[in-house]
C-alpha atoms as a PDB file:
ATOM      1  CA  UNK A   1      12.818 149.419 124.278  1.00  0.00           C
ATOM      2  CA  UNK A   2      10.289 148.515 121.643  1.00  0.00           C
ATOM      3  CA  UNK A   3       8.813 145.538 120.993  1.00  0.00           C
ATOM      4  CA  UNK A   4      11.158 143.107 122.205  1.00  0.00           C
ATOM      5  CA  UNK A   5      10.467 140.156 122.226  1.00  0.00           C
ATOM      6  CA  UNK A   6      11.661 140.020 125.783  1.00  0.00           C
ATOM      7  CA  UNK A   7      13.157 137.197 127.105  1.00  0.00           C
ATOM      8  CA  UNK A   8      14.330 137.160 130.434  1.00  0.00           C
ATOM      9  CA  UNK A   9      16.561 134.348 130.111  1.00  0.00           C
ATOM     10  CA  UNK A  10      16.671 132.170 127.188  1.00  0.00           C
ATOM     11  CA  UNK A  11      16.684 128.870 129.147  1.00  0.00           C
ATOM     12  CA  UNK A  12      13.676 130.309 131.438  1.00  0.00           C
ATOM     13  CA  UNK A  13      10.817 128.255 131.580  1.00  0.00           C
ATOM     14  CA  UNK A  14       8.666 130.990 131.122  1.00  0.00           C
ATOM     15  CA  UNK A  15       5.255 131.478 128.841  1.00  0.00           C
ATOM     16  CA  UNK A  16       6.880 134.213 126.544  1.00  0.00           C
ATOM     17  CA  UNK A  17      10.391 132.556 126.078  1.00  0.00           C
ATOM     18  CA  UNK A  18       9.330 130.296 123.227  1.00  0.00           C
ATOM     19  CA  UNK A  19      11.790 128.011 123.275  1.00  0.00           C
ATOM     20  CA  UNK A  20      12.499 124.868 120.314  1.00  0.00           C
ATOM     21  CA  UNK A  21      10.907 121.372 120.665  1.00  0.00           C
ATOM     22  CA  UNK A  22      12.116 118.018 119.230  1.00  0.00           C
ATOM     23  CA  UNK A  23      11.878 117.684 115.537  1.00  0.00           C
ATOM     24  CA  UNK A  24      15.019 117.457 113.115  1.00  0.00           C
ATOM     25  CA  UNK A  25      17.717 118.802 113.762  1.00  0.00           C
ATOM     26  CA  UNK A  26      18.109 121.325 111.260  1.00  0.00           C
ATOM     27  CA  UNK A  27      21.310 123.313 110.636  1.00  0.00           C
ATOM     28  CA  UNK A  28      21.673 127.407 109.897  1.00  0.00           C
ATOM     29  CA  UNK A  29      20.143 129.317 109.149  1.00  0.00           C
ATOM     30  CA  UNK A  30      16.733 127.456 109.095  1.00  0.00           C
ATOM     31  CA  UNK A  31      15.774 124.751 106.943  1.00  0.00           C
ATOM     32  CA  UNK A  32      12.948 122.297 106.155  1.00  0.00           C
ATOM     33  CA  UNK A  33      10.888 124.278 107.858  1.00  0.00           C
ATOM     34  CA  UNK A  34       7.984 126.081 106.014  1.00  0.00           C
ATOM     35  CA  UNK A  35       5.962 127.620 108.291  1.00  0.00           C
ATOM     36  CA  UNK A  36       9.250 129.698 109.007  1.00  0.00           C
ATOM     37  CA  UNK A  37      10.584 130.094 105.524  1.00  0.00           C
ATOM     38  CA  UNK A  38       7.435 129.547 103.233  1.00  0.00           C
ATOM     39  CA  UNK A  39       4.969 131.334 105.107  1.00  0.00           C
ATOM     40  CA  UNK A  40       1.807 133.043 103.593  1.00  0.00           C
ATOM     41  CA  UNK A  41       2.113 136.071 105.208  1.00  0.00           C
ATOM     42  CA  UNK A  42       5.107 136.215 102.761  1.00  0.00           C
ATOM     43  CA  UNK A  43       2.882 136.309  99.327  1.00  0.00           C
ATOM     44  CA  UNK A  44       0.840 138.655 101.598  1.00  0.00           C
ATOM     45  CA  UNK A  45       1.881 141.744 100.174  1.00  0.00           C
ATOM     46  CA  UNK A  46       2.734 145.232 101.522  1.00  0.00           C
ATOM     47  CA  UNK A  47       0.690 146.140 104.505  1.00  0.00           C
ATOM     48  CA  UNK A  48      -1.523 149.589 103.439  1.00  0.00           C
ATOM     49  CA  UNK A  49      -1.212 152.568 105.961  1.00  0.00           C
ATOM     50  CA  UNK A  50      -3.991 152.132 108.256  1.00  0.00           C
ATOM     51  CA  UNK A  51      -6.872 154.028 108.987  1.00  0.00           C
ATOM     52  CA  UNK A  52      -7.394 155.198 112.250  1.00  0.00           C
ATOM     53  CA  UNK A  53      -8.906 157.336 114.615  1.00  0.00           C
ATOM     54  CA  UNK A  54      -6.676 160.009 115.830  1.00  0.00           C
ATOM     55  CA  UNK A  55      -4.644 159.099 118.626  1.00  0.00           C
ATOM     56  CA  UNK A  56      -6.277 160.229 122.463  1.00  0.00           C
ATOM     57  CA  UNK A  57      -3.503 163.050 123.659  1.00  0.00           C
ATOM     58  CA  UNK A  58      -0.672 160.490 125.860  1.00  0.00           C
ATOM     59  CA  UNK A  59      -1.485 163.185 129.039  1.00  0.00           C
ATOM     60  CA  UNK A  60       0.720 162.598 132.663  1.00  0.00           C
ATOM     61  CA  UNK A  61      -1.343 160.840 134.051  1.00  0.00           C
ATOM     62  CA  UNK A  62      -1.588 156.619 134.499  1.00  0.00           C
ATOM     63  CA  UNK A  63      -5.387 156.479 133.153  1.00  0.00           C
ATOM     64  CA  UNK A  64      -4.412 158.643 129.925  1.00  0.00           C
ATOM     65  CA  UNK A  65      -1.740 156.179 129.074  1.00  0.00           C
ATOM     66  CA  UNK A  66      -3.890 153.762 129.351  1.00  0.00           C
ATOM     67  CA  UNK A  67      -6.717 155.308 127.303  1.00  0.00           C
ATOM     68  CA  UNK A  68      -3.355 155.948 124.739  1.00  0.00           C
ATOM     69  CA  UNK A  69      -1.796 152.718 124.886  1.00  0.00           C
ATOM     70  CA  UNK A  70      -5.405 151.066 123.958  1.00  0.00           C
ATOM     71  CA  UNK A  71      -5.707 153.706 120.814  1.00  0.00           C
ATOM     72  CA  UNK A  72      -2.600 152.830 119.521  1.00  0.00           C
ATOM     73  CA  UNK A  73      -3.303 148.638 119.389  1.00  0.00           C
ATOM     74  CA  UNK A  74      -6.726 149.541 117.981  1.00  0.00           C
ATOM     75  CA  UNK A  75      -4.995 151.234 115.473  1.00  0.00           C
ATOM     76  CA  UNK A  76      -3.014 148.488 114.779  1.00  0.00           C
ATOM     77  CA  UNK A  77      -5.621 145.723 114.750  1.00  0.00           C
ATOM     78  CA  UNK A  78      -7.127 148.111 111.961  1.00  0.00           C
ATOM     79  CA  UNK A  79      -3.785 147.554 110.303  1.00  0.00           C
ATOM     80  CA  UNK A  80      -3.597 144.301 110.688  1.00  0.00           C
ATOM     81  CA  UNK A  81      -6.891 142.749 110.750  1.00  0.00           C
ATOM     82  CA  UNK A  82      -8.387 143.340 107.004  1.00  0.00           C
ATOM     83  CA  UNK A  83      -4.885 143.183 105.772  1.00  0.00           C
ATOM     84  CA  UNK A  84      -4.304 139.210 107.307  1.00  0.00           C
ATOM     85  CA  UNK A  85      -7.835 138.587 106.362  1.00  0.00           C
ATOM     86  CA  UNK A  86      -7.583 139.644 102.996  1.00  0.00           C
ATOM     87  CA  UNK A  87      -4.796 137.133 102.477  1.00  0.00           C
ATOM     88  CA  UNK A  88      -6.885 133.980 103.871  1.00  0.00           C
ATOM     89  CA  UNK A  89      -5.244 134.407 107.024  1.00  0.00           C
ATOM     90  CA  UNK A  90      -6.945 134.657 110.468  1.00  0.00           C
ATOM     91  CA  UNK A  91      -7.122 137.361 112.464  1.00  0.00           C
ATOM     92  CA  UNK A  92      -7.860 137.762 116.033  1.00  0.00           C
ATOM     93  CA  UNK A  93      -7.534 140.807 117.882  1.00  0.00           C
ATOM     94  CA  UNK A  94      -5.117 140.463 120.883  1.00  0.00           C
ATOM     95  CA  UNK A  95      -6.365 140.616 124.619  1.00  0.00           C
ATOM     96  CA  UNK A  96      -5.531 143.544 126.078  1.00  0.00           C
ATOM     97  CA  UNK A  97      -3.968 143.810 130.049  1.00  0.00           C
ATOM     98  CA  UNK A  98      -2.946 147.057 131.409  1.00  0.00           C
ATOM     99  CA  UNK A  99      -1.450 147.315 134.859  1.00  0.00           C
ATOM    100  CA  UNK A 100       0.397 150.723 136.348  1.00  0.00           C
ATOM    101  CA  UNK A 101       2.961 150.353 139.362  1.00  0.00           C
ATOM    102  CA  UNK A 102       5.266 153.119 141.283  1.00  0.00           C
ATOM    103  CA  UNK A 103       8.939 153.280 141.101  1.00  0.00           C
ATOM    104  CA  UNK A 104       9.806 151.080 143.745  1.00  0.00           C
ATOM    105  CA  UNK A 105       7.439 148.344 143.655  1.00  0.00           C
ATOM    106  CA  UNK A 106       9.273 144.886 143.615  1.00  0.00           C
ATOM    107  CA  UNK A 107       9.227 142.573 140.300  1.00  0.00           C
ATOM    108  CA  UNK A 108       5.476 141.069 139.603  1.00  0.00           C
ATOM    109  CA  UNK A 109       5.160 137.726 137.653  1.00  0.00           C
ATOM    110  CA  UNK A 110       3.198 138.529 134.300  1.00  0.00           C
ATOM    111  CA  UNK A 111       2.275 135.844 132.068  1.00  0.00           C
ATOM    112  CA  UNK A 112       2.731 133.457 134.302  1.00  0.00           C
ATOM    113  CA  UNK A 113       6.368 133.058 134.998  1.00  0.00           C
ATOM    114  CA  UNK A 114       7.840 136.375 132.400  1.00  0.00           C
ATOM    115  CA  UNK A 115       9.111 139.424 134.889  1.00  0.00           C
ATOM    116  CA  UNK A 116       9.270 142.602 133.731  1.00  0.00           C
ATOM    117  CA  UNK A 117      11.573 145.748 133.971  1.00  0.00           C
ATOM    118  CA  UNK A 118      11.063 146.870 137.393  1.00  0.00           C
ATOM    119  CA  UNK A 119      12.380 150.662 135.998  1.00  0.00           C
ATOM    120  CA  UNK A 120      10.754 151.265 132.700  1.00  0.00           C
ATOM    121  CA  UNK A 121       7.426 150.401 130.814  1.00  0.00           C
ATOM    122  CA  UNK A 122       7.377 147.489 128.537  1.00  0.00           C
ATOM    123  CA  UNK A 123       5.235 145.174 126.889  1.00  0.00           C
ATOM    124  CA  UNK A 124       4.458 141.190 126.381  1.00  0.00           C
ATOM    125  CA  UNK A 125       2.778 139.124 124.731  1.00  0.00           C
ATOM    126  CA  UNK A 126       1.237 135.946 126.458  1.00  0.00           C
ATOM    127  CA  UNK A 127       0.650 132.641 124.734  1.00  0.00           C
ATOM    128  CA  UNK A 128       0.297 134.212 121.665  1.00  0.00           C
ATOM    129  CA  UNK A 129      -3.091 135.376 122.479  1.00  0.00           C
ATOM    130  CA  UNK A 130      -3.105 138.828 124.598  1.00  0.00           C
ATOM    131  CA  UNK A 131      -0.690 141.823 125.113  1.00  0.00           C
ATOM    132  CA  UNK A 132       0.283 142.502 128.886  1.00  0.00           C
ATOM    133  CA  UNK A 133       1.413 146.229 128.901  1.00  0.00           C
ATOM    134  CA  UNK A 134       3.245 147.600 132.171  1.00  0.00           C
ATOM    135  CA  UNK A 135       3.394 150.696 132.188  1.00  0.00           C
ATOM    136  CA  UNK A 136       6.019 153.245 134.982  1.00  0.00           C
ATOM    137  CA  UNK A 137       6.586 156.327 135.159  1.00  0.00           C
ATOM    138  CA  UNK A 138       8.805 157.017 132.024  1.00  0.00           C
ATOM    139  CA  UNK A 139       6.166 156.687 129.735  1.00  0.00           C
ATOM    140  CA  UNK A 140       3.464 158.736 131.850  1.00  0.00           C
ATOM    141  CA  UNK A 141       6.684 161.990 132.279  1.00  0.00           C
ATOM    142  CA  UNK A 142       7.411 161.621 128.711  1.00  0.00           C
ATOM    143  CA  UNK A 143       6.861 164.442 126.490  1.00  0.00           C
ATOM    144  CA  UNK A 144       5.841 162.475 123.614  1.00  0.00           C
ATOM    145  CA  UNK A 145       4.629 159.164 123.082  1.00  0.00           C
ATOM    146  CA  UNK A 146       7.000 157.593 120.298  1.00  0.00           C
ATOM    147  CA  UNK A 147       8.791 155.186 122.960  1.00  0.00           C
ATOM    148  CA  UNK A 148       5.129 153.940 123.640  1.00  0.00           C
ATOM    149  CA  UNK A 149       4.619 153.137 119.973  1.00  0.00           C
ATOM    150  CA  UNK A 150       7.936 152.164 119.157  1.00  0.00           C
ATOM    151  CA  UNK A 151       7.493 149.353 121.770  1.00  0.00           C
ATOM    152  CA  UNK A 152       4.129 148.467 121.157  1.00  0.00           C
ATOM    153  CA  UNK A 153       4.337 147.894 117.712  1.00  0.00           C
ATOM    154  CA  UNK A 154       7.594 145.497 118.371  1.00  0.00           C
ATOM    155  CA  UNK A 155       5.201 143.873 120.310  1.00  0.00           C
ATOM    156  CA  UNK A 156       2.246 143.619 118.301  1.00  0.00           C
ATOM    157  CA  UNK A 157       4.805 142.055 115.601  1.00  0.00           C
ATOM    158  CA  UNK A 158       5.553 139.546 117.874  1.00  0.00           C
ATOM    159  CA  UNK A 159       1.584 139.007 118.290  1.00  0.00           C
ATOM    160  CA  UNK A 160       1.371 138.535 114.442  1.00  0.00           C
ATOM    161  CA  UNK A 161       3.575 135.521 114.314  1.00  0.00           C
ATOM    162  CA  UNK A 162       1.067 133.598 116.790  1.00  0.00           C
ATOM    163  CA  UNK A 163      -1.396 134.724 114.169  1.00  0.00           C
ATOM    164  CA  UNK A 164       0.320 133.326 111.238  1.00  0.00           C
ATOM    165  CA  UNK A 165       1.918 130.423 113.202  1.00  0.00           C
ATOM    166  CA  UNK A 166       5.472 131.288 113.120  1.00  0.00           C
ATOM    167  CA  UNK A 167       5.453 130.797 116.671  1.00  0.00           C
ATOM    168  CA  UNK A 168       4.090 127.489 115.986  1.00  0.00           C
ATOM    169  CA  UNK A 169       6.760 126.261 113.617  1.00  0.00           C
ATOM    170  CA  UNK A 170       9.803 127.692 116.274  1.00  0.00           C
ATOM    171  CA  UNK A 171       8.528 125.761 118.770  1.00  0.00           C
ATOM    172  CA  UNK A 172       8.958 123.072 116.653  1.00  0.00           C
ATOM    173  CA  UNK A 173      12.390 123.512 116.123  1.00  0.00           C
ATOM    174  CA  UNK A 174      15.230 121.259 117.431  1.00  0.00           C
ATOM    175  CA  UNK A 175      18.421 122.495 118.838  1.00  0.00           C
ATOM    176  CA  UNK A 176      21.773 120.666 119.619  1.00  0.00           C
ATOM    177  CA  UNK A 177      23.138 123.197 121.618  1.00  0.00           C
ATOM    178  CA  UNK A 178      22.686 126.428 123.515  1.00  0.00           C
ATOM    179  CA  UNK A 179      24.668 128.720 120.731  1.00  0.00           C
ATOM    180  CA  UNK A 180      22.032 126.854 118.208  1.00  0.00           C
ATOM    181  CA  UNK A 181      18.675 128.071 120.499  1.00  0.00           C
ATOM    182  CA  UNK A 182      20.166 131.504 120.859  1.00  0.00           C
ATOM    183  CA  UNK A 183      20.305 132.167 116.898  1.00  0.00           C
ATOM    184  CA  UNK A 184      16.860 130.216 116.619  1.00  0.00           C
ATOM    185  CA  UNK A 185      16.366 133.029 119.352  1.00  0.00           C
ATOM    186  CA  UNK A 186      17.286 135.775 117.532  1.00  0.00           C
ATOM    187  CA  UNK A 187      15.472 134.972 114.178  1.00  0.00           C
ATOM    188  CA  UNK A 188      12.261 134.849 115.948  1.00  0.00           C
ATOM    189  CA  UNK A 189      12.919 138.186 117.619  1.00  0.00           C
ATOM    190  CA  UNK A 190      14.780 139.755 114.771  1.00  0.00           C
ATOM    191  CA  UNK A 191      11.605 139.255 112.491  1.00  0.00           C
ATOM    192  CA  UNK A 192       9.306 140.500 115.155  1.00  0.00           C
ATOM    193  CA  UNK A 193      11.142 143.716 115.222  1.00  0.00           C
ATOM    194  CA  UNK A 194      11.096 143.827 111.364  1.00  0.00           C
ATOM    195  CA  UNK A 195       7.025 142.866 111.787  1.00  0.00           C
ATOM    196  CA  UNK A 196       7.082 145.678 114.518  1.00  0.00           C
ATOM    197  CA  UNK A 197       8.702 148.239 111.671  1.00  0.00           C
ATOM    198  CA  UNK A 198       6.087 147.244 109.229  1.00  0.00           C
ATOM    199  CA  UNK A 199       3.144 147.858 112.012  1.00  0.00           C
ATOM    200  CA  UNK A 200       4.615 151.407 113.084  1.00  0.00           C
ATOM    201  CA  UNK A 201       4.950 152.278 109.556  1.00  0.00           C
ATOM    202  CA  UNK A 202       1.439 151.571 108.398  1.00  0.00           C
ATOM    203  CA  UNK A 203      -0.314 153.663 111.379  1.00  0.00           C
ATOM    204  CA  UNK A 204       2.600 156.282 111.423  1.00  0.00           C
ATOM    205  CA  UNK A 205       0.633 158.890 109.243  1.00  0.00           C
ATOM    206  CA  UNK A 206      -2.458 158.280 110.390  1.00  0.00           C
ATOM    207  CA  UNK A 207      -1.497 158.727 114.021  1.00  0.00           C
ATOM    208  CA  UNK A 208       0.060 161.852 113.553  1.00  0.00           C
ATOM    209  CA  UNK A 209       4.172 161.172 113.469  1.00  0.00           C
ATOM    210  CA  UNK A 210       5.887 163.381 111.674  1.00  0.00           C
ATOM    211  CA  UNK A 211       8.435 161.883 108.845  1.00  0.00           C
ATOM    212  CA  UNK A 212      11.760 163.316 110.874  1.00  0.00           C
ATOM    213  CA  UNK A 213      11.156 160.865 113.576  1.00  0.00           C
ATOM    214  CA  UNK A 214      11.610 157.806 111.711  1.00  0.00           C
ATOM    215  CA  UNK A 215      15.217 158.050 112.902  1.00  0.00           C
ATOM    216  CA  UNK A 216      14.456 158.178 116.555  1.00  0.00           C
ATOM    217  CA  UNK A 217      11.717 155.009 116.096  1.00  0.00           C
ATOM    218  CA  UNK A 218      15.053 153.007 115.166  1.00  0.00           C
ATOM    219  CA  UNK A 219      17.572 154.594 117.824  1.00  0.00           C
ATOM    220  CA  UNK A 220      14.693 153.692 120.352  1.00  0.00           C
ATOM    221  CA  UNK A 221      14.295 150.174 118.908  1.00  0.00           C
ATOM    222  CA  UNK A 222      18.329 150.032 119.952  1.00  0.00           C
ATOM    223  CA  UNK A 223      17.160 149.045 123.799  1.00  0.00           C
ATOM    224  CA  UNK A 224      16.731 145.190 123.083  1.00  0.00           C
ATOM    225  CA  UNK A 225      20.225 144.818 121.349  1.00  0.00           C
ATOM    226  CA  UNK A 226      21.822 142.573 123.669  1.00  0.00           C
ATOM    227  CA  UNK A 227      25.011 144.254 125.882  1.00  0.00           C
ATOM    228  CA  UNK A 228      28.234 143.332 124.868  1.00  0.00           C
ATOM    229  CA  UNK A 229      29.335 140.257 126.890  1.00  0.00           C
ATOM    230  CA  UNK A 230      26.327 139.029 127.784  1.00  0.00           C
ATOM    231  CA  UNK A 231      24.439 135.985 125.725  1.00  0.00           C
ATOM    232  CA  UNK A 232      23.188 136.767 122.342  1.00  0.00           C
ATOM    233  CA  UNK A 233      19.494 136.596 122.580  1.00  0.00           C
ATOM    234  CA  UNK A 234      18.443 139.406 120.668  1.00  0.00           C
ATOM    235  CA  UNK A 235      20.972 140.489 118.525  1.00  0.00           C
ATOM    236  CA  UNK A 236      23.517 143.309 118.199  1.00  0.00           C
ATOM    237  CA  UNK A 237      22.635 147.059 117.903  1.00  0.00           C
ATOM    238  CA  UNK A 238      23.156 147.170 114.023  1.00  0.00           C
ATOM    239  CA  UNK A 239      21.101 144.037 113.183  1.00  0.00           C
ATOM    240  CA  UNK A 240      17.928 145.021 115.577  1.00  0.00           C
ATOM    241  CA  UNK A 241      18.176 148.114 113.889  1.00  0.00           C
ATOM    242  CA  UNK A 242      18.712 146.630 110.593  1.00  0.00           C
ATOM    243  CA  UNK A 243      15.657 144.642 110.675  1.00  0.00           C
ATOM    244  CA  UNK A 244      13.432 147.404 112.339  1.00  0.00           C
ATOM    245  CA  UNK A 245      14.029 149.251 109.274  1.00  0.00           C
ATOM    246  CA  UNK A 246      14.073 146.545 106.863  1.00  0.00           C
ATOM    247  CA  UNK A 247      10.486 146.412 108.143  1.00  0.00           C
ATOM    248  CA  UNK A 248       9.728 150.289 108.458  1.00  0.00           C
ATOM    249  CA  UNK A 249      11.289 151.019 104.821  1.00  0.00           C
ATOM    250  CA  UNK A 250       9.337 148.083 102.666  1.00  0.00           C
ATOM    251  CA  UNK A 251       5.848 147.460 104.454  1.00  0.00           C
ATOM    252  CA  UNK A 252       6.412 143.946 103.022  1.00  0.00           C
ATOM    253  CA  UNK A 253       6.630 140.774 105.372  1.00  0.00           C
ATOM    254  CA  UNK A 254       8.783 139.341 102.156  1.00  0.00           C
ATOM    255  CA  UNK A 255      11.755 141.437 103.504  1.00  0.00           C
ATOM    256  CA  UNK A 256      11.062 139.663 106.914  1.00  0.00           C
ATOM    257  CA  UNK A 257      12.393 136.105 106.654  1.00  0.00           C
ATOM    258  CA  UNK A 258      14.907 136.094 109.078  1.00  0.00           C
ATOM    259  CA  UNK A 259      15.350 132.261 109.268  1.00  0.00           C
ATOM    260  CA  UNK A 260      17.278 132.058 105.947  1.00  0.00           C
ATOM    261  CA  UNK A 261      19.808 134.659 106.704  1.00  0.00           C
ATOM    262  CA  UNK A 262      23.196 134.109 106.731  1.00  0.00           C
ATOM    263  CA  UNK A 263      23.800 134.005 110.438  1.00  0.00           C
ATOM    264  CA  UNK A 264      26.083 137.265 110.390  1.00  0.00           C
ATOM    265  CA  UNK A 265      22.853 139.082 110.100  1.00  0.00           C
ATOM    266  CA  UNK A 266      21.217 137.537 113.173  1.00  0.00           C
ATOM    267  CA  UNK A 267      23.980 137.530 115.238  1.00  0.00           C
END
């Protein structure tokens, strides 16, 4: 799974299910809302590759994935950082939490209230200021590390619309029912994975990832498509994948704005 923008349940009270306020009702896709649709990360421009450090080697081992996962989200802040900044907009570099657990180990609250995958690795944000990473077993036996970065930078585009307050300006939307929060839903984690393709794209050469795996980056981005019959909180296969591109293939946060869609595309 990659960034997600994991939600447990969509009616769970929890710190990283950002859920819509009380202001008017608005119908879709999204209007009257500009911190959604008229954002400034839009005139922003195309994010440059970043320039990084190479990447520690991932090793089999819990403290090498952490010394990895902490490369990689440098890397990104030195994406991210003079890019925002450059645009008048602010930029904070995200809190970092790293915890390890054995197969077996029963769910742990994170974030106060979020739980995470009790089988794989997977990553959080929390209030929009730090990244909670968990990491298991499947990333410290893998042979490669592209799940790791696939997820983390579908996180870290989650962490850039706290920056920018899109986060802000969801919370402040109004529903009237639960189908209308589950599209508001899947806007805000539609254009996180799209901010997520943008992120893995800019540090993709200067970390090392060869061109031919661009196609694997998306099929691993797949894992938060919702299951058929279940509720619709992230989005089918084709449009998580859709996005993830949309945000790999133009570096631009212009081909981002998810809340003015037709709903088809978030759906």
């Amino acid at each position: 799974m990659t960034m997600k923008i994991r939600v447990i349940m969509a009616m769970a009270a929890a710190s990283v299910l950002l859920f819509p306020g009380t202001a008017t009702a608005l119908a879709y896709p999204v209007e009257d809302a500009p911190l959604l649709t008229g954002n400034p990360l839009y005139s922003a421009g195309k994010l440059p590759a970043a320039n990084c450090a190479k990447k520690p080697a991932k090793g089999k081992s819990l403290a090498s994935v952490k010394k990895h996962v902490s490369a990689l989200i440098t890397c990104m802040n030195d994406a991210w950082g003079p890019y925002l900044e450059e645009a008048d907009l602010s930029f904070v570099p995200p809190g970092l939490e790293m915890t390890g657990a054995p197969l077996g180990t029963k769910f742990k609250r994170y974030c106060f209230g979020a739980r995470m995958d009790p089988a794989r690795s997977e990553a959080v944000t929390c209030f929009g200021t730090n990244i909670s990473v968990h990491i298991r077993p499947d990333w410290i036996k893998a042979s490669d590390d592209l799940p790791i970065l696939t997820e983390l930078s579908s996180v870290y585009g989650e962490y850039v619309q706290s920056l920018v307050d899109i986060r802000e300006g969801y919370n402040a939307l109004h529903a009237d029912d639960d189908a209308e929060i589950q599209e508001q839903l899947r806007r805000y984690s539609l254009q996180a994975k799209c901010l997520g393709g943008m992120t893995a794209k800019s540090v993709w050469s200067a970390l090392g990832y060869p061109a031919k795996d661009a196609g694997r980056l998306l099929n691993l981005a797949k894992a938060d498509a919702d299951p058929k019959g279940k509720s619709r909180y992230f989005g089918k296969s084709a449009n998580v994948v859709y996005w993830t591109k949309r945000g790999y293939s133009t570096a631009d946060p212009r081909s981002c704005k998810t809340w003015i869609v037709p709903s088809a595309k978030v759906s």
